[in-house]
N, C-alpha and C. Protein backbone atom coordinates (compact mmCIF):
# COMPACT_ATOMS: atom_id res chain seq x y z
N UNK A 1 -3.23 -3.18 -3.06
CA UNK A 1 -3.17 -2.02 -2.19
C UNK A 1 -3.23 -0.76 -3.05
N UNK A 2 -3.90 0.48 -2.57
CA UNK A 2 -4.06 1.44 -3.02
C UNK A 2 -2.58 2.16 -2.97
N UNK A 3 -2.59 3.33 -4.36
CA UNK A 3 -1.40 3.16 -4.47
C UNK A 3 -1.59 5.35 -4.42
N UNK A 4 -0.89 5.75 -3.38
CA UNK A 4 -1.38 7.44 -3.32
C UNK A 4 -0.81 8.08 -3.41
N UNK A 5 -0.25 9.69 -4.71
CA UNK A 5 0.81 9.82 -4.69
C UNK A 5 0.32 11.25 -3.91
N UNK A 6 0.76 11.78 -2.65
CA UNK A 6 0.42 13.08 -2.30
C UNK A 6 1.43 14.50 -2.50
N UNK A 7 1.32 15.80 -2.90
CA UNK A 7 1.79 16.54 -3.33
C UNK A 7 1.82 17.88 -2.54
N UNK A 8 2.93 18.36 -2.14
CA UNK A 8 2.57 19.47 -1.44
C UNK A 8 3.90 20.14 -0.98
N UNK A 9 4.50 21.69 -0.92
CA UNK A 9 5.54 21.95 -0.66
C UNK A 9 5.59 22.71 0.68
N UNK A 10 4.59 22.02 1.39
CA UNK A 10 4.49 22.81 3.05
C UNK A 10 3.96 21.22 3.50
N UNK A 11 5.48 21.49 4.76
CA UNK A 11 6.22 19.74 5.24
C UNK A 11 5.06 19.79 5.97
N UNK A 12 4.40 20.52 7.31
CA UNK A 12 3.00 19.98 7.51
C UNK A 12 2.06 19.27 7.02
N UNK A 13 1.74 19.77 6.00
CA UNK A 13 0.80 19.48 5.30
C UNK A 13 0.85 17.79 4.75
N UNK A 14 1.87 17.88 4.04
CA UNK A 14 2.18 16.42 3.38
C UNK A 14 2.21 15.57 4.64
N UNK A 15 2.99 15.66 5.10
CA UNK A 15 2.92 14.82 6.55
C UNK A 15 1.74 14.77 6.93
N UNK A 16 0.88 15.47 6.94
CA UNK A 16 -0.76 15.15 7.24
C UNK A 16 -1.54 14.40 6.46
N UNK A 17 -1.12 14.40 5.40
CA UNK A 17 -1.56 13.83 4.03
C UNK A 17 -1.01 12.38 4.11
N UNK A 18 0.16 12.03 4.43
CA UNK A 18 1.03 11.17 4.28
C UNK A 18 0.29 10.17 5.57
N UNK A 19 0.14 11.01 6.78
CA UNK A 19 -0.33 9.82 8.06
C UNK A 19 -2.08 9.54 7.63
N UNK A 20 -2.52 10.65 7.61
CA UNK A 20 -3.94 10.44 6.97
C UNK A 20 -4.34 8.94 5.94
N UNK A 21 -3.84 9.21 5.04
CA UNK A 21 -3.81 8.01 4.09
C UNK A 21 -3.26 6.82 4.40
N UNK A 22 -1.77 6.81 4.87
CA UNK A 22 -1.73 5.15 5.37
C UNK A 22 -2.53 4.83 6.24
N UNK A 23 -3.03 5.70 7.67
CA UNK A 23 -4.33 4.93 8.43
C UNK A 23 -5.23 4.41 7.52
N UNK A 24 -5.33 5.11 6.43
CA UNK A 24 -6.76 4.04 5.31
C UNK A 24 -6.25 2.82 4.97
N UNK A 25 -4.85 2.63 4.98
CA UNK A 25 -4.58 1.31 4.27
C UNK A 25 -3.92 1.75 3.20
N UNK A 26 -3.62 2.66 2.51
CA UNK A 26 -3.14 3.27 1.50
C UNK A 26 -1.50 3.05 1.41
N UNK A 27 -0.94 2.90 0.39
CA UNK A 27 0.74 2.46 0.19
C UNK A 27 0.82 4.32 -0.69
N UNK A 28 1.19 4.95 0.27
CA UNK A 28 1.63 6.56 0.29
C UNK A 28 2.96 7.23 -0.39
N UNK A 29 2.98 7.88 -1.44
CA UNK A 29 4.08 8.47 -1.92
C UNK A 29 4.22 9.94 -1.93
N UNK A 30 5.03 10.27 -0.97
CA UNK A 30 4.92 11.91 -1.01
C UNK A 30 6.10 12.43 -2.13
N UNK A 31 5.64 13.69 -2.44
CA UNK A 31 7.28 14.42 -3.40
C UNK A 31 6.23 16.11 -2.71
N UNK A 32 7.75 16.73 -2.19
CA UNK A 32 7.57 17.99 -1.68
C UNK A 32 8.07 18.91 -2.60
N UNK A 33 7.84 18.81 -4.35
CA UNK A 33 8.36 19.64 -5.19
C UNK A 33 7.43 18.90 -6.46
N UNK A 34 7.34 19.59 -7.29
CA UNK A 34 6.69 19.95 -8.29
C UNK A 34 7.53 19.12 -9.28
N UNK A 35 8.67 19.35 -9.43
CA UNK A 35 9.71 18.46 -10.17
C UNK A 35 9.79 16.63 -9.76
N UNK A 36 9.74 16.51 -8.56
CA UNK A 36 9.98 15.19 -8.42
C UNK A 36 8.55 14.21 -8.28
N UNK A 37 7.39 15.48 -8.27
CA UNK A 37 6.06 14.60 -8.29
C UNK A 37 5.82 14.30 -9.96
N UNK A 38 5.77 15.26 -10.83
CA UNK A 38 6.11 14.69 -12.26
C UNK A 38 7.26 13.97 -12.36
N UNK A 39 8.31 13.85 -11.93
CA UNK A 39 9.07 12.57 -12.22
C UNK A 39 8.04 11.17 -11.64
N UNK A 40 8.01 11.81 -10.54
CA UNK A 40 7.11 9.89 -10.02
C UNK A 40 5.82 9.34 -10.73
N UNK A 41 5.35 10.38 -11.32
CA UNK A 41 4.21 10.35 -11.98
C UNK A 41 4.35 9.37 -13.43
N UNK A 42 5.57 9.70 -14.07
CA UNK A 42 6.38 9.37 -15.43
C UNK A 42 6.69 7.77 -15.33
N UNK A 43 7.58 7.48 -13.83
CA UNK A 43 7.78 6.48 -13.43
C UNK A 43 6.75 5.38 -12.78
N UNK A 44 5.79 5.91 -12.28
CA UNK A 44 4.91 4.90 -11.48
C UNK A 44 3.48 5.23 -11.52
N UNK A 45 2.98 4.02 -11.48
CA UNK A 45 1.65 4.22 -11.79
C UNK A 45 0.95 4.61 -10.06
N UNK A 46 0.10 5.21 -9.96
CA UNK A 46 -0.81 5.59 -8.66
C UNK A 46 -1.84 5.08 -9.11
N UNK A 47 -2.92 4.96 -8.26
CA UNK A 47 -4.69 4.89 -8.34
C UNK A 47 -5.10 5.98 -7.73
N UNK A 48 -4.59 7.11 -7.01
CA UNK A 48 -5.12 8.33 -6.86
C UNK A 48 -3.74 9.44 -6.07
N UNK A 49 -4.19 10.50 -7.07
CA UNK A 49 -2.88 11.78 -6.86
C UNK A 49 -3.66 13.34 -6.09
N UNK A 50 -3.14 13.42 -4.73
CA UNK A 50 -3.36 14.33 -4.46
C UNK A 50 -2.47 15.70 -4.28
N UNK A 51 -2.72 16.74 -5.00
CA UNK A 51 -1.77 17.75 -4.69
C UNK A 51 -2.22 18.69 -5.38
N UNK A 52 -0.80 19.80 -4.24
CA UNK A 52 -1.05 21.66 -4.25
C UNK A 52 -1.67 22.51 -5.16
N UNK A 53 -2.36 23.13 -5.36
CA UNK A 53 -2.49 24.04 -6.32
C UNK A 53 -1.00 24.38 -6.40
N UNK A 54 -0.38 24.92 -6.03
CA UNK A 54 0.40 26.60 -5.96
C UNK A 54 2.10 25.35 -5.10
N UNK A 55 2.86 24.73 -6.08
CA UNK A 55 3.99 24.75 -5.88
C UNK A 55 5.09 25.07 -5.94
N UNK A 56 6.21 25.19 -5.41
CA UNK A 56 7.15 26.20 -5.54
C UNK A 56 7.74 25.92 -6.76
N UNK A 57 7.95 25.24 -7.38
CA UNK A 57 8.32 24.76 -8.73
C UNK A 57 7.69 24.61 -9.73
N UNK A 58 6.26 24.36 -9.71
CA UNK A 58 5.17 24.10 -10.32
C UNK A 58 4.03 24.00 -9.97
N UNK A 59 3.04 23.63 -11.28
CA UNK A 59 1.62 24.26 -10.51
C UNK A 59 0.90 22.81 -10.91
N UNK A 60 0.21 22.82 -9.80
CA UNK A 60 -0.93 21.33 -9.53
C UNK A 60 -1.47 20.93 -10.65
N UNK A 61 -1.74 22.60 -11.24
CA UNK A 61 -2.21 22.02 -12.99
C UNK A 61 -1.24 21.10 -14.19
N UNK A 62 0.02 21.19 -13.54
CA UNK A 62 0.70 20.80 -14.46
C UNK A 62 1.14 19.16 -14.23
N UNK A 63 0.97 19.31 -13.48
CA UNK A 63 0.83 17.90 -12.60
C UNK A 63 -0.35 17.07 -12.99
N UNK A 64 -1.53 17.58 -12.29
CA UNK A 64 -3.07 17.38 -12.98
C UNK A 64 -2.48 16.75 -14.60
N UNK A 65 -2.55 17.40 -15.36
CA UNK A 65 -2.45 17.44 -16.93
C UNK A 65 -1.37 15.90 -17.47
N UNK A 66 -0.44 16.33 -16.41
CA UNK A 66 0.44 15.24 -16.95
C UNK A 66 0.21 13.73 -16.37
N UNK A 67 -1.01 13.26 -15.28
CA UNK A 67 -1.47 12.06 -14.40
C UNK A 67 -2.53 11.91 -15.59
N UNK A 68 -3.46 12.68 -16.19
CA UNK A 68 -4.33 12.65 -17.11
C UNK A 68 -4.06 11.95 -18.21
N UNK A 69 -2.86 12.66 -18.82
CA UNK A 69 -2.05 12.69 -20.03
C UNK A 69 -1.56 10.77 -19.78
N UNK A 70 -0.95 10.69 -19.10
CA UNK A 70 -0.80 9.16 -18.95
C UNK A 70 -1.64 8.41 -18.20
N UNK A 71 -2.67 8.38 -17.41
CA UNK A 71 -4.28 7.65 -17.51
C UNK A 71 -5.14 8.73 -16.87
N UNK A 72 -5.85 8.84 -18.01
CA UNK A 72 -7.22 9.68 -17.76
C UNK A 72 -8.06 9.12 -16.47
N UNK A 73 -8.06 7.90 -16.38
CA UNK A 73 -8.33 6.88 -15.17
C UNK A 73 -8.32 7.36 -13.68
N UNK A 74 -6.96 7.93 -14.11
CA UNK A 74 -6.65 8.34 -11.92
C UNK A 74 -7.48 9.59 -11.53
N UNK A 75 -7.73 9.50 -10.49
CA UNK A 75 -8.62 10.51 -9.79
C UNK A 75 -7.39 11.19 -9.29
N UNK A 76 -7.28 12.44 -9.34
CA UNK A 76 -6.36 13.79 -8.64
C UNK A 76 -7.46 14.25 -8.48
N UNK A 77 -7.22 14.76 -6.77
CA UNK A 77 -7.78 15.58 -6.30
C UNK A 77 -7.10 16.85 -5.67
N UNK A 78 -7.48 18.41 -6.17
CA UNK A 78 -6.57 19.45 -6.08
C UNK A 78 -6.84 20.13 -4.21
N UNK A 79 -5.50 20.40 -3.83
CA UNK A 79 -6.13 21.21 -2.66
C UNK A 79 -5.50 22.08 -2.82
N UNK A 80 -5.86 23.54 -1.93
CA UNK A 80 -5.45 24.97 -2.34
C UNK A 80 -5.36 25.37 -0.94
N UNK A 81 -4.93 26.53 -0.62
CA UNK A 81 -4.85 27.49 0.13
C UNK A 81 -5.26 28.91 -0.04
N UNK A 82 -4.98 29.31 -1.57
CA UNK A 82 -5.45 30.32 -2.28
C UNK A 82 -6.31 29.86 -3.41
N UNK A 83 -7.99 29.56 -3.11
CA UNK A 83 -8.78 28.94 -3.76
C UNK A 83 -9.49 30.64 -4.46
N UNK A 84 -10.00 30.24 -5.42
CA UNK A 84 -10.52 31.09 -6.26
C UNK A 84 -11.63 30.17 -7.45
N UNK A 85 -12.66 30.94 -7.68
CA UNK A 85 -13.39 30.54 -8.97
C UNK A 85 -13.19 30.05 -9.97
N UNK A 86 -12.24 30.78 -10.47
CA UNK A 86 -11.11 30.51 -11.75
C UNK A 86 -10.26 29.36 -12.02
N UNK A 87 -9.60 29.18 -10.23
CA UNK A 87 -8.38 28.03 -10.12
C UNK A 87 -9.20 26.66 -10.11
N UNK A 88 -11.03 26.76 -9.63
CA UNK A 88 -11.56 25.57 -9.52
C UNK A 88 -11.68 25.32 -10.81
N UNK A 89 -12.49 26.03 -11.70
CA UNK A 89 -12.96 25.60 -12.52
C UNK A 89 -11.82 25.05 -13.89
N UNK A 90 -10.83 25.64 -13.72
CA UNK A 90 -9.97 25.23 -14.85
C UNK A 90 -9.39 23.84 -14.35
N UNK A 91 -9.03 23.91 -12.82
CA UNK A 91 -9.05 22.01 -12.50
C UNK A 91 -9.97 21.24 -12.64
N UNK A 92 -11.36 21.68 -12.80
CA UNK A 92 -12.39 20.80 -12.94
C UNK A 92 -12.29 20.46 -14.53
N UNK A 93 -11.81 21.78 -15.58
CA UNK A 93 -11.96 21.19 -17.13
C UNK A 93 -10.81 20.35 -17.35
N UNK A 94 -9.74 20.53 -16.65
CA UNK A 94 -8.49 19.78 -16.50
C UNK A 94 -8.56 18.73 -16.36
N UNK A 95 -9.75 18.00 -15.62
CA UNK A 95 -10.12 16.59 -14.83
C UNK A 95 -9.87 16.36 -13.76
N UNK A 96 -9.62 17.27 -13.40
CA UNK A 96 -9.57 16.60 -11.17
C UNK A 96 -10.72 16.34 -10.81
N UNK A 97 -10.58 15.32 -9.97
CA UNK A 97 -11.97 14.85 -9.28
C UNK A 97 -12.46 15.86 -8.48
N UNK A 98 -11.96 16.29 -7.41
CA UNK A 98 -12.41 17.37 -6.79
C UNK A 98 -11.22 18.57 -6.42
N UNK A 99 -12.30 19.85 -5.80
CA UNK A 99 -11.02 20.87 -5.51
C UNK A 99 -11.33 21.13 -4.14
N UNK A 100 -10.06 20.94 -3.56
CA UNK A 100 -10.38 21.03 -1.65
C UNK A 100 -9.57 22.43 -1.35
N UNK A 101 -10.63 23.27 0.01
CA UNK A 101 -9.37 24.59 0.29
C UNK A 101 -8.62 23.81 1.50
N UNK A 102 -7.82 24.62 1.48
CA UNK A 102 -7.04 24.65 3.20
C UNK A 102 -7.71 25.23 4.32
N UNK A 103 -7.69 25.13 5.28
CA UNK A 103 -7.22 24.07 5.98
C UNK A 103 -8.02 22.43 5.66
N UNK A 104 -7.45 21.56 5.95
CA UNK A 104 -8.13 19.99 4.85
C UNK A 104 -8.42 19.48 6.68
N UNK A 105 -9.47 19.48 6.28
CA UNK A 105 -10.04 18.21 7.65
C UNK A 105 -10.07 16.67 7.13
N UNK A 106 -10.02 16.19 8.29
CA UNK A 106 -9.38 15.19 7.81
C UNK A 106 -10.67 13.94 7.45
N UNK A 107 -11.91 13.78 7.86
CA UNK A 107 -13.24 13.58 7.07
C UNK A 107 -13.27 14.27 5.88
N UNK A 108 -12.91 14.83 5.49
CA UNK A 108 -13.77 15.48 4.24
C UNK A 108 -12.19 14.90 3.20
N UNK A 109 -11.05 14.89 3.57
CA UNK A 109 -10.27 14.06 2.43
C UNK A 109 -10.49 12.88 2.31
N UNK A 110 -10.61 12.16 3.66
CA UNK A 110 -11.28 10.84 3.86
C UNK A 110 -12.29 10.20 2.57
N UNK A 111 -13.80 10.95 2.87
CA UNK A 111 -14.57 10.83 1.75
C UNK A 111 -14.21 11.03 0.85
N UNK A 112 -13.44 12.38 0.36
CA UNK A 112 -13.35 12.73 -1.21
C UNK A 112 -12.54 11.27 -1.95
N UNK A 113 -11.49 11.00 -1.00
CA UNK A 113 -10.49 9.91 -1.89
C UNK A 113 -11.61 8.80 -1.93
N UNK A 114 -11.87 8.33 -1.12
CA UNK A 114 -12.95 6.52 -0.95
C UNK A 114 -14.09 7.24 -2.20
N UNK A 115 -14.39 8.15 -2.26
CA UNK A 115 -15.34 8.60 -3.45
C UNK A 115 -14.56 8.56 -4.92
N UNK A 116 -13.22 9.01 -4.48
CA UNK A 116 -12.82 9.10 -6.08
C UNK A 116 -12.10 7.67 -6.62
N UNK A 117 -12.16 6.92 -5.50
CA UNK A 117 -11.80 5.59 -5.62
C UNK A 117 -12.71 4.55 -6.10
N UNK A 118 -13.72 4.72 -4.93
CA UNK A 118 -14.61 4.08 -5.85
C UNK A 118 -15.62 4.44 -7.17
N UNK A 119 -15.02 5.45 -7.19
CA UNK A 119 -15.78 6.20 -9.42
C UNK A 119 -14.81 5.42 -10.06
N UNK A 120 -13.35 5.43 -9.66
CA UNK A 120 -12.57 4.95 -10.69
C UNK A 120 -12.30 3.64 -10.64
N UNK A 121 -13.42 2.73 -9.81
CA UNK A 121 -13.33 1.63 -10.16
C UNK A 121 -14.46 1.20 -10.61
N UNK A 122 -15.68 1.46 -10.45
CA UNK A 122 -16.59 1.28 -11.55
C UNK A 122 -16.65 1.86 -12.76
N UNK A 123 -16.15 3.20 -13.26
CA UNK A 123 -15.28 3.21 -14.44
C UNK A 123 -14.78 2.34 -15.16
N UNK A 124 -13.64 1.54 -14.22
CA UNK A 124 -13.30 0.43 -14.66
C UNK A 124 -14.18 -0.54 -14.85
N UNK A 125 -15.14 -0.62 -14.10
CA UNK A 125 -15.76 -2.44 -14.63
C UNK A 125 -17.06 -1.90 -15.32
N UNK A 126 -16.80 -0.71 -15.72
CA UNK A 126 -17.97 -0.09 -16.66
C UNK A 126 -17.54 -0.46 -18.28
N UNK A 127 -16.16 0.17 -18.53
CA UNK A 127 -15.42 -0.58 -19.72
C UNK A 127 -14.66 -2.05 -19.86
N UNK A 128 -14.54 -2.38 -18.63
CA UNK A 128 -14.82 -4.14 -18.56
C UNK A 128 -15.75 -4.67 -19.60
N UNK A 129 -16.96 -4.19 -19.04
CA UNK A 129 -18.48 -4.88 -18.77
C UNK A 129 -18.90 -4.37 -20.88
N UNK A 130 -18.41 -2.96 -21.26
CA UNK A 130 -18.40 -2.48 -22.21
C UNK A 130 -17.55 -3.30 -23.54
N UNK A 131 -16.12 -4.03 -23.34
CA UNK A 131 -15.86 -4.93 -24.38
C UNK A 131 -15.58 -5.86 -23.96
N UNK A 132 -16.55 -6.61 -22.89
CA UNK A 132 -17.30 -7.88 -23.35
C UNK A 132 -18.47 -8.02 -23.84
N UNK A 133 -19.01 -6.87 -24.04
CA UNK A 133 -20.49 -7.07 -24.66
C UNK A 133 -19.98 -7.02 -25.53
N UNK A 134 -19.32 -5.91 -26.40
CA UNK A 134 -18.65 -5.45 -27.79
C UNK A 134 -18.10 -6.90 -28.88
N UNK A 135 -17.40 -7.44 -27.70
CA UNK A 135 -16.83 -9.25 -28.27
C UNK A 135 -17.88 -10.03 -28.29
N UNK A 136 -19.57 -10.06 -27.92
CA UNK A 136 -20.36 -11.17 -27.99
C UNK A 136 -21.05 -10.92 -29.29
């Protein structure tokens, strides 16, 4: 089972995030603070992290950096409310899969995750496929 950690310090929102994703089938972990999504992050592994730009405690980037920092692998995908040029592009050098604004429809997170899910699993059977050739 897919494992989703979602991020966000506006209870709407996560809760949207939160019902959204288990209808996919998804095993859902919300943290409504900046502090306790880097703790869960430290503690548990995800296959894809979605969250805030702009948290009350911390910032998505720092979050971003630290899911990276322990597997470059997971797809985070950033969403904003206060989107800007600047805030995309430094999540894009950061490594987020994608950057979503607010308001989030609920097709277009749909795709982005099943997209960043399935990159990061042929990823995977890309370096599979990469040292078993390496061992022949």
């Amino acid at each position: 089972m897919v494992r989703a950690l979602a991020v966000d310090d506006d209870p709407a929102t996560l809760k949207a995030l939160e019902l959204l994703l288990s209808k996919c089938g998804y095993e859902v972990t919300i943290a409504d603070t900046g502090e306790r999504a880097l703790a869960l992050v430290d503690e548990r592994d995800f296959d894809i992290v979605i969250t805030d730009l702009r948290i009350g405690d911390a910032s998505g980037l720092s979050i971003l950096t630290r899911v990276k920092r322990r597997n470059p692998a997971v797809p985070v995908v950033v969403i904003t409310g206060y989107a800007s040029i600047e805030s995309a592009v430094e999540a894009i050098k950061l490594g987020a899969y994608d950057y979503l604004t607010k308001p989030l429809f609920s097709d277009k997170v749909k795709i982005t995750v099943k997209r960043a899910l399935e990159r990061a699993a042929l990823s995977r059977e890309v370096d599979h496929l990469r040292r078993e050739l390496s061992q022949q």
